[in-house]
N, C-alpha and C. Protein backbone atom coordinates (compact mmCIF):
# COMPACT_ATOMS: atom_id res chain seq x y z
N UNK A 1 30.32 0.72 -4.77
CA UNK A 1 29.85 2.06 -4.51
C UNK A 1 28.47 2.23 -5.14
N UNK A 2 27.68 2.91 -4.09
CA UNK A 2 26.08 3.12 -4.53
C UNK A 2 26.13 4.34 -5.78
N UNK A 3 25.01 4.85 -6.61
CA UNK A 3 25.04 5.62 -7.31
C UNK A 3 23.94 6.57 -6.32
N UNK A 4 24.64 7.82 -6.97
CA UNK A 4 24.07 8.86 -5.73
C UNK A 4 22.68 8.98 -5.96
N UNK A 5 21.86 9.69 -4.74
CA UNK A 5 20.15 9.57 -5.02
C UNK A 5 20.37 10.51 -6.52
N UNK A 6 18.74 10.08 -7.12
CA UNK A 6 18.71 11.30 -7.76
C UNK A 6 18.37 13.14 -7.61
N UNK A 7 18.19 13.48 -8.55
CA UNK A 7 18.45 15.01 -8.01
C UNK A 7 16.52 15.05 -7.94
N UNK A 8 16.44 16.26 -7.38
CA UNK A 8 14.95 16.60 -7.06
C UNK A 8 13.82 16.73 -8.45
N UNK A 9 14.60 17.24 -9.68
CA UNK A 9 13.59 17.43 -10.62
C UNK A 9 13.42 15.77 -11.05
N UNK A 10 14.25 14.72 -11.14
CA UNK A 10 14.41 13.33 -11.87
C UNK A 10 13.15 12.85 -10.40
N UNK A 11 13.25 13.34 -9.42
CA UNK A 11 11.91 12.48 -8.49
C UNK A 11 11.30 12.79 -8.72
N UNK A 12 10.63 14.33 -9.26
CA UNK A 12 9.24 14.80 -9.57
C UNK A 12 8.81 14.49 -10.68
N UNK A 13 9.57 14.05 -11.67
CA UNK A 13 9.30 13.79 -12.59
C UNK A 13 8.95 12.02 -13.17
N UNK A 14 9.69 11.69 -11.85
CA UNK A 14 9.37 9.56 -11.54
C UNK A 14 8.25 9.96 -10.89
N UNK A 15 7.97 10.84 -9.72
CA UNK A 15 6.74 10.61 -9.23
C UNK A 15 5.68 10.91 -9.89
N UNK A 16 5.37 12.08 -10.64
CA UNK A 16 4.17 11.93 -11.47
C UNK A 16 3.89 11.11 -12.37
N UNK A 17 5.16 10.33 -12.80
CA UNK A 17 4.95 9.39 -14.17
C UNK A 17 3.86 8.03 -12.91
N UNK A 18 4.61 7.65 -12.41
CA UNK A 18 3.75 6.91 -11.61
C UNK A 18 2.69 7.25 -11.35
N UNK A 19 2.52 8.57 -10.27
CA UNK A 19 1.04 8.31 -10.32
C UNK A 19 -0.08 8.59 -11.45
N UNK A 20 0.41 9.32 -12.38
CA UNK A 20 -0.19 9.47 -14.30
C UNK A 20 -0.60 7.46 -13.83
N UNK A 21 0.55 6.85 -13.50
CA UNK A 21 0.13 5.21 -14.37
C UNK A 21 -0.70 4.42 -13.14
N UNK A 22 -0.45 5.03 -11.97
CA UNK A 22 -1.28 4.76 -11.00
C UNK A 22 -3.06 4.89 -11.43
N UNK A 23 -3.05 6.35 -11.68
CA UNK A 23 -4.19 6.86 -12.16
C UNK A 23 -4.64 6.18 -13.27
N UNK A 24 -4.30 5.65 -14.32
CA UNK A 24 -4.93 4.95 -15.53
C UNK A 24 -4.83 3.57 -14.97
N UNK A 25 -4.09 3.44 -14.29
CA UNK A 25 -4.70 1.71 -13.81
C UNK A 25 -5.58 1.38 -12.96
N UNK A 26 -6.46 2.33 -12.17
CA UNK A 26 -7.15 2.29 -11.65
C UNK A 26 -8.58 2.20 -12.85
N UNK A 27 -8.59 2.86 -13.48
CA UNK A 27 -9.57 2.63 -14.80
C UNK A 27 -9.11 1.50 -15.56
N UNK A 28 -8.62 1.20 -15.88
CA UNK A 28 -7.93 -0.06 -16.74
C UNK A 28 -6.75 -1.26 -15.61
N UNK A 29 -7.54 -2.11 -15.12
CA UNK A 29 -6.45 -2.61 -14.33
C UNK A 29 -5.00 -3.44 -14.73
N UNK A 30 -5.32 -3.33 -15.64
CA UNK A 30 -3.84 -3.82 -17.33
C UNK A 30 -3.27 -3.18 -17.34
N UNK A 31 -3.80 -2.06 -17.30
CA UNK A 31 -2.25 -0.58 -17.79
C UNK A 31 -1.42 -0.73 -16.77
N UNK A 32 -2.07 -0.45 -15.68
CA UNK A 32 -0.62 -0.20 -14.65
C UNK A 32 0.71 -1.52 -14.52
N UNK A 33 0.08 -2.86 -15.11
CA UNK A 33 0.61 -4.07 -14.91
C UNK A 33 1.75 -3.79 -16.40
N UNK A 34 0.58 -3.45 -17.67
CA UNK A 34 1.57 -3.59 -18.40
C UNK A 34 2.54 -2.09 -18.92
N UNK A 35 2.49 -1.08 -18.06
CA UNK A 35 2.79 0.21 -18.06
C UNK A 35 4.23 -0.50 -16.88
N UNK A 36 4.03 -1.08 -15.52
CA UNK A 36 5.40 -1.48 -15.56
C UNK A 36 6.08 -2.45 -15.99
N UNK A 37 5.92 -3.39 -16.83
CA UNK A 37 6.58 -4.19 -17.71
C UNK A 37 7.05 -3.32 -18.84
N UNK A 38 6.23 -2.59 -19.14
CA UNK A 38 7.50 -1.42 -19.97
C UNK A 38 8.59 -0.89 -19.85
N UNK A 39 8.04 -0.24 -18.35
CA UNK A 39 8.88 0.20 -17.83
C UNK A 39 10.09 -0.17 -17.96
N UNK A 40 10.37 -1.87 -17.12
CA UNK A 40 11.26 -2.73 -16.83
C UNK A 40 12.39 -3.30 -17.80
N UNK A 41 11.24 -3.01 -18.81
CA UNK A 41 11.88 -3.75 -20.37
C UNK A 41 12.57 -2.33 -20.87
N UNK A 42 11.86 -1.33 -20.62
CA UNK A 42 12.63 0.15 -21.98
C UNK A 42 14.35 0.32 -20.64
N UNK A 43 14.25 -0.04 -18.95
CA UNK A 43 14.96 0.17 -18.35
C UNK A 43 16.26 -0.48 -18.92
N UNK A 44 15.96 -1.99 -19.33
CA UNK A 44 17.29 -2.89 -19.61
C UNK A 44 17.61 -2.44 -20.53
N UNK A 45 16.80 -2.02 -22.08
CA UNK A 45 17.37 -1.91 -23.37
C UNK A 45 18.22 -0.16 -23.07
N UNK A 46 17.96 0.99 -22.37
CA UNK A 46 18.78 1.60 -21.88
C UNK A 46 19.81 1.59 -21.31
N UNK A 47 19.73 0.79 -20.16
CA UNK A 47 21.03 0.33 -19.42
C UNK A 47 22.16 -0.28 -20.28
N UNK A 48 21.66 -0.55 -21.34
CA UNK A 48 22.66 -1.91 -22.53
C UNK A 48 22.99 -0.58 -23.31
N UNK A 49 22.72 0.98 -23.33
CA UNK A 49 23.13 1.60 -24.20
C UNK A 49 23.38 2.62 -23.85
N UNK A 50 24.97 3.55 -23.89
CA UNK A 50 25.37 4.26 -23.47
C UNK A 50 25.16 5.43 -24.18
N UNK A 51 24.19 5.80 -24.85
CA UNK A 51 23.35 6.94 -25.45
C UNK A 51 22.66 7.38 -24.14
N UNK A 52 22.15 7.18 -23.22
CA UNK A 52 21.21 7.81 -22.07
C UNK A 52 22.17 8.01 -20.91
N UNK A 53 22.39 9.28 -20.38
CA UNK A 53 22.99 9.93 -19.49
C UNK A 53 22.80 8.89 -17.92
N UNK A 54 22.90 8.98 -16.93
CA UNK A 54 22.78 8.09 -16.08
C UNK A 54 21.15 8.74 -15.12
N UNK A 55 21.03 10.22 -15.75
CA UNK A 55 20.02 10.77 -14.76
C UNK A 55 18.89 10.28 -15.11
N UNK A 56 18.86 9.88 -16.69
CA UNK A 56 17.57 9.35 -17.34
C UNK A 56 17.27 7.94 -17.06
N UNK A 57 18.64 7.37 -16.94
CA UNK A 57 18.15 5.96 -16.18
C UNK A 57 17.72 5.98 -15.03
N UNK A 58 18.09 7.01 -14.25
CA UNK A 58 17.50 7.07 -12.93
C UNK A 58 16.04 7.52 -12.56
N UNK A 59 15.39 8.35 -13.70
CA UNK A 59 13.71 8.87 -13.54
C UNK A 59 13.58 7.74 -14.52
N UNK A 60 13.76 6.31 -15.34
CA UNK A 60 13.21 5.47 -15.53
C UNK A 60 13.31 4.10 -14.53
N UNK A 61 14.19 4.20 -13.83
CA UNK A 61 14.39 3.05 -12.56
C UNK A 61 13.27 3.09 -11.66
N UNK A 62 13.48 4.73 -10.85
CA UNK A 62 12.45 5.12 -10.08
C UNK A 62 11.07 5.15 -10.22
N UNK A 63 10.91 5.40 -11.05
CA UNK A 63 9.33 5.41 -11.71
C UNK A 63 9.04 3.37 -11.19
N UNK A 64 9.57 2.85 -12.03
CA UNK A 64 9.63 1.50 -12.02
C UNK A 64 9.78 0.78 -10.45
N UNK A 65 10.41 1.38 -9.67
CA UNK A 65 10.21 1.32 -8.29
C UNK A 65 9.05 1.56 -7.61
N UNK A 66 8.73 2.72 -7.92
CA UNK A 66 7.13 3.38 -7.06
C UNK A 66 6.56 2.33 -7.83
N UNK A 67 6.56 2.13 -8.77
CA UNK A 67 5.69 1.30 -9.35
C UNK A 67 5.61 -0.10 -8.33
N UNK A 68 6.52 -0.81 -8.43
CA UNK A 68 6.39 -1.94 -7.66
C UNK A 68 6.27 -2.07 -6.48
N UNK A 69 6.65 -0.73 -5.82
CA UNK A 69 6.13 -1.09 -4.26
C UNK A 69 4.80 -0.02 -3.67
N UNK A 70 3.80 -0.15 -4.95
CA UNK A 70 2.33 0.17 -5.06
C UNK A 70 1.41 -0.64 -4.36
């Protein structure tokens, strides 16, 4: 079973984080590379810890998505 989309504020809130990292990687072409390797990395050490609700993993997944298919 899929996990349901997220809710509308967790997309607005993945989508501006992206384009915030969109926007600084265009000035710095590192950030955006190593802004999603953060991403990717703060995603797993969350996922491994059941302190973060599932919605927060989901505006850190998504973010990490837009990110990669930039």
């Amino acid at each position: 079973m899929s996990s349901p989309l997220p809710d509308q504020a967790t997309q607005t809130i993945a989508v501006l984080a992206a384009c915030f990292a969109q926007t600084l990687g265009k000035k710095d072409p590192e950030f955006a590379a190593a802004f999603e390797k953060n991403i990717q990395e703060l995603y797993s050490r969350m996922r491994d810890n059941s302190y973060f609700p599932s919605e927060t993993l989901q505006a850190v997944r998504l973010v990490g998505d837009l990110l990669k298919n930039h």
